[in-house]
PDB file of N, CA and C in Angstrom:
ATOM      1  N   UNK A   1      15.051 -24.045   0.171  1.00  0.00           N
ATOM      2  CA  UNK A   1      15.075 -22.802  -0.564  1.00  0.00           C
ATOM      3  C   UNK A   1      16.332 -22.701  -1.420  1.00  0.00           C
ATOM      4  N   UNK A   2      17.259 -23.068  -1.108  1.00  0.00           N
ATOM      5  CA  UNK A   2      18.906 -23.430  -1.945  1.00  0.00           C
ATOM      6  C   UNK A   2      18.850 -23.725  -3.347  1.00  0.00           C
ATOM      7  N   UNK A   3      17.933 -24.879  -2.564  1.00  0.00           N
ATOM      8  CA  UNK A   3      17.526 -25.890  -3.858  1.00  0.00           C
ATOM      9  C   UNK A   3      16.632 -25.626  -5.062  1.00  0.00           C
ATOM     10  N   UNK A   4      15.723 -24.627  -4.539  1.00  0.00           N
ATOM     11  CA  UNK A   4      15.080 -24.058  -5.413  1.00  0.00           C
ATOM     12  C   UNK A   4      15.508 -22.956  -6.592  1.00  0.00           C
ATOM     13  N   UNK A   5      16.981 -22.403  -5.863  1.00  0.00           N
ATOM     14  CA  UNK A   5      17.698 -21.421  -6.500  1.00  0.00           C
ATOM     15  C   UNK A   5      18.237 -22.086  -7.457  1.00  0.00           C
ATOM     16  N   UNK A   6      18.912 -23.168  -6.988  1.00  0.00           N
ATOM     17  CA  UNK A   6      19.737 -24.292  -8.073  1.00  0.00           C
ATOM     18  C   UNK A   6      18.401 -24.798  -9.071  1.00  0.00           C
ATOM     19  N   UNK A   7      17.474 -24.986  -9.338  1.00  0.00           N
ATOM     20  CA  UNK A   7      16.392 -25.969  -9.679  1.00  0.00           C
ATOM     21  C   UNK A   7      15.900 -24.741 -11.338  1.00  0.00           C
ATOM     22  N   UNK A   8      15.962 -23.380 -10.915  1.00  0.00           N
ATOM     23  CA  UNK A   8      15.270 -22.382 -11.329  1.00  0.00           C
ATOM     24  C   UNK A   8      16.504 -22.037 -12.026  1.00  0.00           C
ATOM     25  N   UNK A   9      18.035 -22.056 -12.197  1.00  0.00           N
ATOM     26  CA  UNK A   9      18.826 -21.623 -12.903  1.00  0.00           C
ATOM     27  C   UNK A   9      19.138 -22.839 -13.580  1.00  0.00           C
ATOM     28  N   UNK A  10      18.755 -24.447 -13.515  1.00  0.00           N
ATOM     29  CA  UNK A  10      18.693 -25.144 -14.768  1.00  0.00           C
ATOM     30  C   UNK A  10      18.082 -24.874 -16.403  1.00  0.00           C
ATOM     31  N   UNK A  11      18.738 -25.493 -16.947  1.00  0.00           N
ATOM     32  CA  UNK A  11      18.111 -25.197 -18.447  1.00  0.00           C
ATOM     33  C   UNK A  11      16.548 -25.893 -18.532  1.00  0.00           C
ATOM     34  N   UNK A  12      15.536 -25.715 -19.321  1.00  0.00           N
ATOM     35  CA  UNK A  12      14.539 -25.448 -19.555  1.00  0.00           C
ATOM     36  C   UNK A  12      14.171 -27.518 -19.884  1.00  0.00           C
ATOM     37  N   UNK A  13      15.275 -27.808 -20.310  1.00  0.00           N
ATOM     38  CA  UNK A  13      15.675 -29.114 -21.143  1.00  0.00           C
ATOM     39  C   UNK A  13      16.032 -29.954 -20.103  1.00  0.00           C
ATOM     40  N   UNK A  14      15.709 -29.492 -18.970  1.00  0.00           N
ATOM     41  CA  UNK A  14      16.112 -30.502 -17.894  1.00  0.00           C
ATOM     42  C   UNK A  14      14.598 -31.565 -17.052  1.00  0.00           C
ATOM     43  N   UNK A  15      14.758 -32.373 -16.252  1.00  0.00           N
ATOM     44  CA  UNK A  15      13.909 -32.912 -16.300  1.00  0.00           C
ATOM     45  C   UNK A  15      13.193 -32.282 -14.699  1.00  0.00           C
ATOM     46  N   UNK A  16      14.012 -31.738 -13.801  1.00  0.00           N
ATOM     47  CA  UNK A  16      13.754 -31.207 -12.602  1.00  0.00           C
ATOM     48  C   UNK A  16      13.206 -29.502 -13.039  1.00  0.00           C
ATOM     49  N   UNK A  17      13.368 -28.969 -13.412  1.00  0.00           N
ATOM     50  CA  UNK A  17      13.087 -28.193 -14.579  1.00  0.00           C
ATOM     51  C   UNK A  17      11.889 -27.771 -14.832  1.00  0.00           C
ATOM     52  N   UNK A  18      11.895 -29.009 -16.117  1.00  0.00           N
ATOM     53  CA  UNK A  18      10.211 -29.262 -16.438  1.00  0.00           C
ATOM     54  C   UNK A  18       9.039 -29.706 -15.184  1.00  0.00           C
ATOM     55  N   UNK A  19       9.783 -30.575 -14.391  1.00  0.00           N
ATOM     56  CA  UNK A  19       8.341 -30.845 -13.630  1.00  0.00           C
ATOM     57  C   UNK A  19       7.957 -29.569 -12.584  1.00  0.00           C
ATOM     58  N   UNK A  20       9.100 -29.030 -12.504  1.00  0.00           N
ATOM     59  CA  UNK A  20       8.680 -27.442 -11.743  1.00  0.00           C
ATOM     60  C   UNK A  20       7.390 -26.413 -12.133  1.00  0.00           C
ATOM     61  N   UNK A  21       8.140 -26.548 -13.466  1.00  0.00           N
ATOM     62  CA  UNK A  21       6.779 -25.663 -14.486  1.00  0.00           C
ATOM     63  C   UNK A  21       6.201 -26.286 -14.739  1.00  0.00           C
ATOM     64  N   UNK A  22       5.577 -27.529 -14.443  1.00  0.00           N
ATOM     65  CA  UNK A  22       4.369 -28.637 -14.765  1.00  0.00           C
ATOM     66  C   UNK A  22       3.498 -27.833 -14.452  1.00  0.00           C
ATOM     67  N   UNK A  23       2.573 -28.345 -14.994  1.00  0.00           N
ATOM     68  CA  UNK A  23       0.831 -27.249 -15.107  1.00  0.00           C
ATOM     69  C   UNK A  23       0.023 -28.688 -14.809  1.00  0.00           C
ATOM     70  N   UNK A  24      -0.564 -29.054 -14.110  1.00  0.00           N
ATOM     71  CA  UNK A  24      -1.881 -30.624 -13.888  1.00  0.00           C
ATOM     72  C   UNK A  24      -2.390 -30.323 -14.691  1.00  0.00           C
ATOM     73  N   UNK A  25      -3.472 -31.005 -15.584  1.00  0.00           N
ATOM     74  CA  UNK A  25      -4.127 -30.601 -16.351  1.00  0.00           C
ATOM     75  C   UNK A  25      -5.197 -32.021 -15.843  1.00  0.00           C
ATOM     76  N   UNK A  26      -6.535 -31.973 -16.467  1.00  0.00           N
ATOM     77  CA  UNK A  26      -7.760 -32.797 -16.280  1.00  0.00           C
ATOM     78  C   UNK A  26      -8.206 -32.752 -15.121  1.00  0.00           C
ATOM     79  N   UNK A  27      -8.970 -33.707 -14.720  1.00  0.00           N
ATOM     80  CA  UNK A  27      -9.895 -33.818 -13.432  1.00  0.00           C
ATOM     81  C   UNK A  27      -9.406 -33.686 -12.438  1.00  0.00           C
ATOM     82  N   UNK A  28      -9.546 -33.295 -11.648  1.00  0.00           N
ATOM     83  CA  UNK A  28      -9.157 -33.363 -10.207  1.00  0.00           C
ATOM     84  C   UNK A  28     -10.652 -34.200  -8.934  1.00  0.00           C
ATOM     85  N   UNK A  29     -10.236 -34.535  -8.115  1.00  0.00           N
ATOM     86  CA  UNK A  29     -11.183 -35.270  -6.815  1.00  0.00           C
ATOM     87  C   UNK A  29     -11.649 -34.552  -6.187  1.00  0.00           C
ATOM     88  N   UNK A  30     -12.987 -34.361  -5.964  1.00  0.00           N
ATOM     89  CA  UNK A  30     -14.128 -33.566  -5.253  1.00  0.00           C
ATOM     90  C   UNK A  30     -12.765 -33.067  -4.058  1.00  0.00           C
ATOM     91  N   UNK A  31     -13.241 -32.237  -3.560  1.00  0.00           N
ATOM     92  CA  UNK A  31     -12.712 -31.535  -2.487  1.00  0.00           C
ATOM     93  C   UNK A  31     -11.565 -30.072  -2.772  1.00  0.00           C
ATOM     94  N   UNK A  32     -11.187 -30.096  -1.269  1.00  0.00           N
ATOM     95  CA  UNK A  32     -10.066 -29.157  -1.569  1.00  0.00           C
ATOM     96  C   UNK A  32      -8.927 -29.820  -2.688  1.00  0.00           C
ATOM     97  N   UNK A  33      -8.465 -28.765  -3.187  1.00  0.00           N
ATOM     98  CA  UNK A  33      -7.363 -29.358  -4.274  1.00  0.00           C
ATOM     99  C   UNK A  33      -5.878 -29.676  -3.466  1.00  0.00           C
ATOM    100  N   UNK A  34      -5.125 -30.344  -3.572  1.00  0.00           N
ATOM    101  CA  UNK A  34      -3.748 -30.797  -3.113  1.00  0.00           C
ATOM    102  C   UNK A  34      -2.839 -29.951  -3.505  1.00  0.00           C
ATOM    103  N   UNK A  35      -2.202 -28.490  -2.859  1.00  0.00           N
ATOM    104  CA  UNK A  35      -0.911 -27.789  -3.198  1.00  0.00           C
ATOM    105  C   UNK A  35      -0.180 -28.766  -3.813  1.00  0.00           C
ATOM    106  N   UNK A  36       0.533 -28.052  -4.458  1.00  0.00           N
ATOM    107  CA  UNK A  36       1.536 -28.486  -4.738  1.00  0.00           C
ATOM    108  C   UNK A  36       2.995 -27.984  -4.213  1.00  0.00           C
ATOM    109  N   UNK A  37       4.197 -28.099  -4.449  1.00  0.00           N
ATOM    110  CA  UNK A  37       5.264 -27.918  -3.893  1.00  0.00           C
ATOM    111  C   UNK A  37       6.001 -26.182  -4.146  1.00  0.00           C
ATOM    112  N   UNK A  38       5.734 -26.090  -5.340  1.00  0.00           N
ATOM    113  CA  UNK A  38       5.616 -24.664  -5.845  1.00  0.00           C
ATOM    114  C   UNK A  38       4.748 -23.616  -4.981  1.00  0.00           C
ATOM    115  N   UNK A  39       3.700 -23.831  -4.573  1.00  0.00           N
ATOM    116  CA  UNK A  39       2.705 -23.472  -4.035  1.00  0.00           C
ATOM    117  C   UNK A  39       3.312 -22.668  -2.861  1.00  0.00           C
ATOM    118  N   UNK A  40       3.599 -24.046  -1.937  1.00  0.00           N
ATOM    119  CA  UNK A  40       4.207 -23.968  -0.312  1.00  0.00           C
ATOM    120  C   UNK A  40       4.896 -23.116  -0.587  1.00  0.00           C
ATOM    121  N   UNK A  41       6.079 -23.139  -1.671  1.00  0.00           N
ATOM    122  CA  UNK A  41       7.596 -22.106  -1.642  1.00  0.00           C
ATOM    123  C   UNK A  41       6.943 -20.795  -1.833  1.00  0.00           C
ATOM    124  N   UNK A  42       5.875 -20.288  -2.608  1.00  0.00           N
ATOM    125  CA  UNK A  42       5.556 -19.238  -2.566  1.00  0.00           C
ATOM    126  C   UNK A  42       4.611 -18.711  -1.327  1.00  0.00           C
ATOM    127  N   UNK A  43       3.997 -19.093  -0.458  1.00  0.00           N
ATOM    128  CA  UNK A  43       3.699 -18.771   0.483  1.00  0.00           C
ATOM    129  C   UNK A  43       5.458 -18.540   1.404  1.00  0.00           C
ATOM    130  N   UNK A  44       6.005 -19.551   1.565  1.00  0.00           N
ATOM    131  CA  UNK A  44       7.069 -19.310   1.990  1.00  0.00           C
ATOM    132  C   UNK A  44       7.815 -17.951   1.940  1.00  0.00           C
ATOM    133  N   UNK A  45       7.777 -17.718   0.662  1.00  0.00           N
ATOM    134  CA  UNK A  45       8.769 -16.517  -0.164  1.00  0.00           C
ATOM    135  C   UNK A  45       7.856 -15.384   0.463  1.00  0.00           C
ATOM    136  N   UNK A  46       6.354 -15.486  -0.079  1.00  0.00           N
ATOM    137  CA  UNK A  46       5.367 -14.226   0.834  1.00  0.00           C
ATOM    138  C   UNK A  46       5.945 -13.989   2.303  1.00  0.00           C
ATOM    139  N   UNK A  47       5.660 -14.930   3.334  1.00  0.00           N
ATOM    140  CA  UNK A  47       5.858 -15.096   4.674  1.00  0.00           C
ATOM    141  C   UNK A  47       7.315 -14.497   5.075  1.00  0.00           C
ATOM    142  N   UNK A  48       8.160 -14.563   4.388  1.00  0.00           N
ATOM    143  CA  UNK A  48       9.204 -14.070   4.650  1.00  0.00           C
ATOM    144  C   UNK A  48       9.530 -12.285   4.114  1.00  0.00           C
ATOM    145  N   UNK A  49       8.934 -12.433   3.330  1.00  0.00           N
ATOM    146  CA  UNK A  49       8.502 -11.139   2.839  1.00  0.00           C
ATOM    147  C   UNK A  49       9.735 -10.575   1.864  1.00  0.00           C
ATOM    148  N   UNK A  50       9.716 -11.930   0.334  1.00  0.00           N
ATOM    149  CA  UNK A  50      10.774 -11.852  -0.442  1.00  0.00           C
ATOM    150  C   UNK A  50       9.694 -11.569  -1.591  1.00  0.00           C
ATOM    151  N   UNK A  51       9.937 -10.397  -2.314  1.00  0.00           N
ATOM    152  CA  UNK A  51       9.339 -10.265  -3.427  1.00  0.00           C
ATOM    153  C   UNK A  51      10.297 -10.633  -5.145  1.00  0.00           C
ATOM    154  N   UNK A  52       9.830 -10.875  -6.229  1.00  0.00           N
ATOM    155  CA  UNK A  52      10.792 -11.680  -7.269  1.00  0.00           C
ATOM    156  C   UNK A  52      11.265 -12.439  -6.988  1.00  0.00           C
ATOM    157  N   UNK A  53      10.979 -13.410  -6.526  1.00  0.00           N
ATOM    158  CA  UNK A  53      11.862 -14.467  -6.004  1.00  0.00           C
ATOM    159  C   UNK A  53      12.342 -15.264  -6.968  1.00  0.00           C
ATOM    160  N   UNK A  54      11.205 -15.176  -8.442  1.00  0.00           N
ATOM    161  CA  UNK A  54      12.117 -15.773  -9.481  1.00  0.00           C
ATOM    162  C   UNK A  54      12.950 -15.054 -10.097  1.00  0.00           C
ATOM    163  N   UNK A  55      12.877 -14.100 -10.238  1.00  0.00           N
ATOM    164  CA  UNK A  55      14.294 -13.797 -10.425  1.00  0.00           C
ATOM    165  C   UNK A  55      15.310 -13.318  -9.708  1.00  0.00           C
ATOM    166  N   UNK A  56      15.263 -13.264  -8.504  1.00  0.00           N
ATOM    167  CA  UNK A  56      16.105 -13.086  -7.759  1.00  0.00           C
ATOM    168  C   UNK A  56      17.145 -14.195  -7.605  1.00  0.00           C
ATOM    169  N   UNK A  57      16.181 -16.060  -7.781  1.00  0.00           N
ATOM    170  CA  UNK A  57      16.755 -17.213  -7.914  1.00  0.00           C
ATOM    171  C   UNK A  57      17.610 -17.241  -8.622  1.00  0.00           C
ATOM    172  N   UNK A  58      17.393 -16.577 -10.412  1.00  0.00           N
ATOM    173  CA  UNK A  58      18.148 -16.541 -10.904  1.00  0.00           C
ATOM    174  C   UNK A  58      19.877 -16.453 -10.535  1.00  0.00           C
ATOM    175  N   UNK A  59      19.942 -15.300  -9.885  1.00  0.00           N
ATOM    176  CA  UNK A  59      21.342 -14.427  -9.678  1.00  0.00           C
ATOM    177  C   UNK A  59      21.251 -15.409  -8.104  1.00  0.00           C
ATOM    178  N   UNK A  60      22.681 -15.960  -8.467  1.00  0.00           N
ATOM    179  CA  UNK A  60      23.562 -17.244  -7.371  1.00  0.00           C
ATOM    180  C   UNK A  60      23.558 -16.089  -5.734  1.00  0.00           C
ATOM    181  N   UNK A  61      24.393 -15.283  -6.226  1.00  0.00           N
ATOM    182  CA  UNK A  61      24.697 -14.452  -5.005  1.00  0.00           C
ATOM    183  C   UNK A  61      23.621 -13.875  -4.243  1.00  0.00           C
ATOM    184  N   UNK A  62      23.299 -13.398  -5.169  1.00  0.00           N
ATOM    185  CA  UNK A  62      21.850 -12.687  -4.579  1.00  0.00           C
ATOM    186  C   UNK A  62      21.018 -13.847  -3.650  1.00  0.00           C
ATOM    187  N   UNK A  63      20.810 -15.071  -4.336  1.00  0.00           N
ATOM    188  CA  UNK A  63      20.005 -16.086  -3.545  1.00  0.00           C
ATOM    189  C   UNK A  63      20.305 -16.344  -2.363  1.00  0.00           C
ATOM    190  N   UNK A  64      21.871 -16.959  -2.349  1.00  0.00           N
ATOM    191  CA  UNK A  64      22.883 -17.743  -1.376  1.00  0.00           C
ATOM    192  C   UNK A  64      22.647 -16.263   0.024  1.00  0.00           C
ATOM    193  N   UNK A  65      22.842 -14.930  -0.398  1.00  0.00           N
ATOM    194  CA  UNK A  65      22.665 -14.017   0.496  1.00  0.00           C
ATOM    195  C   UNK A  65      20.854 -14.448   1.633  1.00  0.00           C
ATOM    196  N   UNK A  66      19.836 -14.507   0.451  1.00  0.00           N
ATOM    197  CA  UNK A  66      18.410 -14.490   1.294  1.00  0.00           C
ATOM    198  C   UNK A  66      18.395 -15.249   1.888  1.00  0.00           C
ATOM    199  N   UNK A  67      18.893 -17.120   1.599  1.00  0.00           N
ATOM    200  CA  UNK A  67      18.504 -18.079   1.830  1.00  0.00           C
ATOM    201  C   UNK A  67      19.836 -18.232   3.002  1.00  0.00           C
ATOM    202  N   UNK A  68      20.742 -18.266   2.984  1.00  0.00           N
ATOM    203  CA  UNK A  68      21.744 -18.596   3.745  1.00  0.00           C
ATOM    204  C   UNK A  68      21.481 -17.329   5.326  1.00  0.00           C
ATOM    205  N   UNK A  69      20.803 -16.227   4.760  1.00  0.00           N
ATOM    206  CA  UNK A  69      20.659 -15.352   6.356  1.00  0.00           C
ATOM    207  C   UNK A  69      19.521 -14.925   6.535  1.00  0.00           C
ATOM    208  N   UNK A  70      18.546 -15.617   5.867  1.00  0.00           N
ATOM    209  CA  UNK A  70      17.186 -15.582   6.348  1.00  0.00           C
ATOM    210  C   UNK A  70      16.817 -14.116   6.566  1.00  0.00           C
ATOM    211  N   UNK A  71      17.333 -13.187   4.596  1.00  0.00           N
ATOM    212  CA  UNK A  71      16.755 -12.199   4.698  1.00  0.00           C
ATOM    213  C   UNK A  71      17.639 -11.232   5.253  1.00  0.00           C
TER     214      UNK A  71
END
């Protein structure tokens, strides 16, 4: 979750960044579809019962507070 705070206050031009906001695009394989990593963190963020979490990521302090005392 740290990491995600750090990941989300990179510039847009970064390469950890971009694959965050990656969108799949084309076919996908019969079945259930494969979460992705974004996915999990937002169930996460639900489960804990953190609402804005993107922008809350934004602001360092604010994050380091949720993530470091679990809320």
């Amino acid at each position: 979750m740290a990491w995600l705070g750090q990941v989300m206050r990179m510039d847009g031009a970064r390469m950890l960044k971009r694959i965050l906001d990656w969108n799949p695009m084309g076919r996908r394989i019969r079945g259930r579809p494969r979460k992705r990593w974004i996915e999990d963190v937002e169930e996460d963020n639900q489960t804990m019962g953190i609402r804005g979490w993107r922008k809350m990521s934004k602001e360092m302090t604010e994050w380091k507070r949720i993530t470091h005392s679990g809320l």
